[in-house]
Every structure is written in C-alpha cells, then in structure tokens.
C-alpha atoms as a PDB file:
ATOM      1  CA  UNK A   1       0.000   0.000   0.000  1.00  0.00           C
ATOM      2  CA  UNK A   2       0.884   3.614  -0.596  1.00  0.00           C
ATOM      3  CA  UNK A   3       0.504   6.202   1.907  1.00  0.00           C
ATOM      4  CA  UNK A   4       0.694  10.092   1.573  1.00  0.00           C
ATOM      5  CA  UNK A   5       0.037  12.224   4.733  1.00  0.00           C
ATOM      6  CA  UNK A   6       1.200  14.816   7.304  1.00  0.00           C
ATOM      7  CA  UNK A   7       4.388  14.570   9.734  1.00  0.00           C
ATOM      8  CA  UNK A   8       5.780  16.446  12.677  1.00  0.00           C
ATOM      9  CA  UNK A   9       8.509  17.350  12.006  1.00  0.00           C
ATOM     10  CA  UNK A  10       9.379  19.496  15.601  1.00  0.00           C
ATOM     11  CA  UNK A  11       7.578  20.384  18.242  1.00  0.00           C
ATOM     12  CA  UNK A  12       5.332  22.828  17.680  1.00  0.00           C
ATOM     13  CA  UNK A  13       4.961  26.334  19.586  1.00  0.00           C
ATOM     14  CA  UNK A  14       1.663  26.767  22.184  1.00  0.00           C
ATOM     15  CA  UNK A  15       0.547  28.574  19.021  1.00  0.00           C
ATOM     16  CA  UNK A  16       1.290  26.156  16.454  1.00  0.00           C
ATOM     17  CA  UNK A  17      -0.178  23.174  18.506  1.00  0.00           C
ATOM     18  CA  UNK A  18      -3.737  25.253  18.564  1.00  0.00           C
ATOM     19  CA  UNK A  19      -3.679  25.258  15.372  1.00  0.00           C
ATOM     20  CA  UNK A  20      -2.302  22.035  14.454  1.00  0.00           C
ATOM     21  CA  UNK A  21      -5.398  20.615  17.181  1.00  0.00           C
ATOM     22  CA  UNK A  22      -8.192  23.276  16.013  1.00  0.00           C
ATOM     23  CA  UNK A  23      -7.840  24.744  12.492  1.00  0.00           C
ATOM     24  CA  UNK A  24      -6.268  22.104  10.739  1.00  0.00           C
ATOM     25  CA  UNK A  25      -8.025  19.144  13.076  1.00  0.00           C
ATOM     26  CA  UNK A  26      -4.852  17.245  13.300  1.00  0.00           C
ATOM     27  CA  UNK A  27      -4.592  16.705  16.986  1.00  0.00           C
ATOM     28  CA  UNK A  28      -2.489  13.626  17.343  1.00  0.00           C
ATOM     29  CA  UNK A  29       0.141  14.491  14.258  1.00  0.00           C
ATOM     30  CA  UNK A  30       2.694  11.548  14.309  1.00  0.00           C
ATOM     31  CA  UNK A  31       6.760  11.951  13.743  1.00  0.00           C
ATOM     32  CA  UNK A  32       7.793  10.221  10.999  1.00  0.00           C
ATOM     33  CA  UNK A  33       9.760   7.650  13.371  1.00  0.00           C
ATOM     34  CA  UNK A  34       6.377   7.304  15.570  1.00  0.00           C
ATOM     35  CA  UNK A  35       4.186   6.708  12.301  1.00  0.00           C
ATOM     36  CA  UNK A  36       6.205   3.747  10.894  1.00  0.00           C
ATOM     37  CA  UNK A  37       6.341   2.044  14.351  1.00  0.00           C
ATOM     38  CA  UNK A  38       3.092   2.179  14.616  1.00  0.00           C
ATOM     39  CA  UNK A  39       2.700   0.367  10.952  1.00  0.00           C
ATOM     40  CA  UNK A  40       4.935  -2.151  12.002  1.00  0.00           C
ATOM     41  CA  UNK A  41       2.749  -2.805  15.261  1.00  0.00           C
ATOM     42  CA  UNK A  42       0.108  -3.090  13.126  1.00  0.00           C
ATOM     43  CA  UNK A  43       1.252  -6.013  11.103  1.00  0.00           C
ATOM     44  CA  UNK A  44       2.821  -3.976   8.186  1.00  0.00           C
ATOM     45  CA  UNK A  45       6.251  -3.389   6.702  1.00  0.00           C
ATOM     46  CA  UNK A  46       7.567  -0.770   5.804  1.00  0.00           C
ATOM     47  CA  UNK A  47       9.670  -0.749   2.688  1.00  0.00           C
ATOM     48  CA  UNK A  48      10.622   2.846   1.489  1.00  0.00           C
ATOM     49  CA  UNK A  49       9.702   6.278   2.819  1.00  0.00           C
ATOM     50  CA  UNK A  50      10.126   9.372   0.607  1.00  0.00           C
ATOM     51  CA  UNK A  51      10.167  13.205   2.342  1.00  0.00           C
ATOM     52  CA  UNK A  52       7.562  15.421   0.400  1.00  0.00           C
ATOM     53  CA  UNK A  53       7.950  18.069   2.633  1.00  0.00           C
ATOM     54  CA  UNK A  54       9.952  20.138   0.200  1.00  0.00           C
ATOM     55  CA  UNK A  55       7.596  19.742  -2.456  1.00  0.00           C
ATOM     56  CA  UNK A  56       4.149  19.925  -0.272  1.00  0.00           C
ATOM     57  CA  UNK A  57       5.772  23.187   1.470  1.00  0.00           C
ATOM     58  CA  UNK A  58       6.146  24.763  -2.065  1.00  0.00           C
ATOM     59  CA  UNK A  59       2.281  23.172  -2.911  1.00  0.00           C
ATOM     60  CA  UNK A  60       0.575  25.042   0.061  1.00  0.00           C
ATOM     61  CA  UNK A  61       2.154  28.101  -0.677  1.00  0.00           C
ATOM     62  CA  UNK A  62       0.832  27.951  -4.157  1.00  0.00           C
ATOM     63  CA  UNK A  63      -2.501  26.576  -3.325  1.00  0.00           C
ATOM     64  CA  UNK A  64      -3.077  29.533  -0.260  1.00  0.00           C
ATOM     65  CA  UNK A  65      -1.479  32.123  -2.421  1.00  0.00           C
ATOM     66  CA  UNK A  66      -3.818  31.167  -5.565  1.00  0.00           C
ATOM     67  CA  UNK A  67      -6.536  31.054  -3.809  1.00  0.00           C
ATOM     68  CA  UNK A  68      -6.121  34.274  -2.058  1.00  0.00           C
ATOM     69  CA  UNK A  69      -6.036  35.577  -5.898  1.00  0.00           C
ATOM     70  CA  UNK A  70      -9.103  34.657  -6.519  1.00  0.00           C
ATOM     71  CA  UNK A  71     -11.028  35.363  -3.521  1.00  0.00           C
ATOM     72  CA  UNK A  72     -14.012  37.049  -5.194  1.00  0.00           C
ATOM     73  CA  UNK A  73     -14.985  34.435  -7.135  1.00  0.00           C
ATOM     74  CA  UNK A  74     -15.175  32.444  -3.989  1.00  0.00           C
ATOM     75  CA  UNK A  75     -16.954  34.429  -2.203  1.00  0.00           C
ATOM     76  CA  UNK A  76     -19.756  34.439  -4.961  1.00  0.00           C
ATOM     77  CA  UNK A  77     -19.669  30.935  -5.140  1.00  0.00           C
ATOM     78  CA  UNK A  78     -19.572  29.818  -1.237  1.00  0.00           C
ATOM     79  CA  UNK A  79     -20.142  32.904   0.631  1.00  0.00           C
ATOM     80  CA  UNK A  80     -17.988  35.367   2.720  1.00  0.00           C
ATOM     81  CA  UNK A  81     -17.986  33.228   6.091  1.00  0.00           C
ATOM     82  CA  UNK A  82     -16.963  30.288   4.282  1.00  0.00           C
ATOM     83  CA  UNK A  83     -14.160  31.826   1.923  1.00  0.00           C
ATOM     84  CA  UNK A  84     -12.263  33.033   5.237  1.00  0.00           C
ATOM     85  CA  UNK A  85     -12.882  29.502   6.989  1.00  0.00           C
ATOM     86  CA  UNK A  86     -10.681  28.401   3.719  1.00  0.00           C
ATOM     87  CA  UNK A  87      -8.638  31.052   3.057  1.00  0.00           C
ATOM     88  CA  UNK A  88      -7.837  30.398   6.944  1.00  0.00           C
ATOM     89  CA  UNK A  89      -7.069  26.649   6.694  1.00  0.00           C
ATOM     90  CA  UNK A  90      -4.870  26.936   3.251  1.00  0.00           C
ATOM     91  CA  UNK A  91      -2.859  29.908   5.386  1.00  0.00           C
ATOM     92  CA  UNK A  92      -2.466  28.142   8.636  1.00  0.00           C
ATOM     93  CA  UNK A  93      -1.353  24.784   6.817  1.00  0.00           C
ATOM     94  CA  UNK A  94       1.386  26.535   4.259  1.00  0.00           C
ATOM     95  CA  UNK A  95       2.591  28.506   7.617  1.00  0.00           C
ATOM     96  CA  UNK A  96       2.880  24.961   9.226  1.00  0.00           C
ATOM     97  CA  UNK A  97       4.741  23.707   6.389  1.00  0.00           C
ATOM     98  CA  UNK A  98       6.940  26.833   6.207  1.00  0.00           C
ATOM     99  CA  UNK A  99       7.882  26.831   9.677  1.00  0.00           C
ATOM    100  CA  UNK A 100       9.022  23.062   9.567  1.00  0.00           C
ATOM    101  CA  UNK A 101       6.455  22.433  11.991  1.00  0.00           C
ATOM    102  CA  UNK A 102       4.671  19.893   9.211  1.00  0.00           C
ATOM    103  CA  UNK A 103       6.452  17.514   6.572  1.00  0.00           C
ATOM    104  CA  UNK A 104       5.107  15.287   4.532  1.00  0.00           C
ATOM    105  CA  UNK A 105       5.900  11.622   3.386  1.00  0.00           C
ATOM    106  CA  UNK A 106       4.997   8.870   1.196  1.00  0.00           C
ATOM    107  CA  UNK A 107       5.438   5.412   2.952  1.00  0.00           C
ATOM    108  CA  UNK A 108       5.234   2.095   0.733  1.00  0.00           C
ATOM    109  CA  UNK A 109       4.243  -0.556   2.858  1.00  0.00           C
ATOM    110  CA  UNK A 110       3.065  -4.273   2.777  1.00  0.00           C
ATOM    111  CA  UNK A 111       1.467  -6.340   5.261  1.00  0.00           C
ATOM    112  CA  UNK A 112       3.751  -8.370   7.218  1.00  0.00           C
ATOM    113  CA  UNK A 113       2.947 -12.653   5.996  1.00  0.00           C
ATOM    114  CA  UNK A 114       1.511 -14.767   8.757  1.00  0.00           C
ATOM    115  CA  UNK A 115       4.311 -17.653   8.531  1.00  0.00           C
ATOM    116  CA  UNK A 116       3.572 -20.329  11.533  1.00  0.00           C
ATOM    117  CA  UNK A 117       6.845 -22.240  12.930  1.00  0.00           C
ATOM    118  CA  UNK A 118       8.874 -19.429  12.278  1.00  0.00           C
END
C-alpha cells in the first residue's frame, strides 16, 4: 500500500499546537519515526519512505497564495464566512509547512505474511 500524509517534524509552539489541534483538526500528528512504528505494530512493513515536505511546502504556498487571488470568485460561489474559513485553513497549513512544523511523506508498505513455525 501507498501512503501520503502529514508529519511532525518538531515540536510545535503553544501557538502552532492550537492550530495544528483546532484549524487544521490534526490533533495527534505523528513523527515520521512514531508513524512507521506504529505500521509495524500493526502487522505492516515498511519498505521505502520518501520526504515530500519540500515539495508539499512549495504546494501550500501555491494553493493559499492562488486562492487568495481569486477570492471574489469564492466568495460568490460559497459565501464570505466560508471563503475566510478556507482562506484560513490553506494559510495556517502553508505557515505549518513553512515553519518546519509539518512535513510530509509517502510510505510504501506491505502487510507483514503470517508464517507459523517461524
């Protein structure tokens, strides 16, 4: 299996946990050391990791920057309150990245075989 998602990469500032916990609703954000242990407790192996953190930190830059751009079509679209709610979660999440608070990985792993009278 292929997995792409979120690490912590440091520990985060009083600030940057809030918003790790309440505006990006990660409140248990793994290491990348913590996340493949907890593969390999649960029956998996883990074969190759990649860091996507460089990449990802340049996406959600982009991705809060173009969609800052283009804020009045969103607002016509989904409404004022909504537009900041986003335009909130695509800043906080590209600071996170920025800050080297938040990485990002790709883990290949396969589930461990069952061999008996090994």
């Amino acid at each position: 299996m292929s997995i792409e998602d979120f690490v912590l990469q440091r520990i985060p500032s009083p600030s940057q946990l809030d918003e790790l916990q309440v505006r990006v609703a990660c409140p248990d954000l793994r290491s990348l050391p913590a996340y493949t242990a907890d593969l390999e407790r649960a029956g998996f192996v883990v074969n190759a990791v990649t860091d996507m953190s460089a990449r990802w930190t340049d996406f959600t830059r982009q991705r809060a920057a173009a969609f800052r751009d283009d804020r009045l079509r969103h607002v016509s679209v989904h409404g004022e309150a909504f537009t900041n709610e986003l335009d909130d979660f695509y800043s906080t999440v590209a600071g996170l990245f920025a800050a080297g608070v938040v990485g990002g990985v790709t883990i290949d792993a396969v589930s461990r075989p069952n061999v008996k009278g090994v």
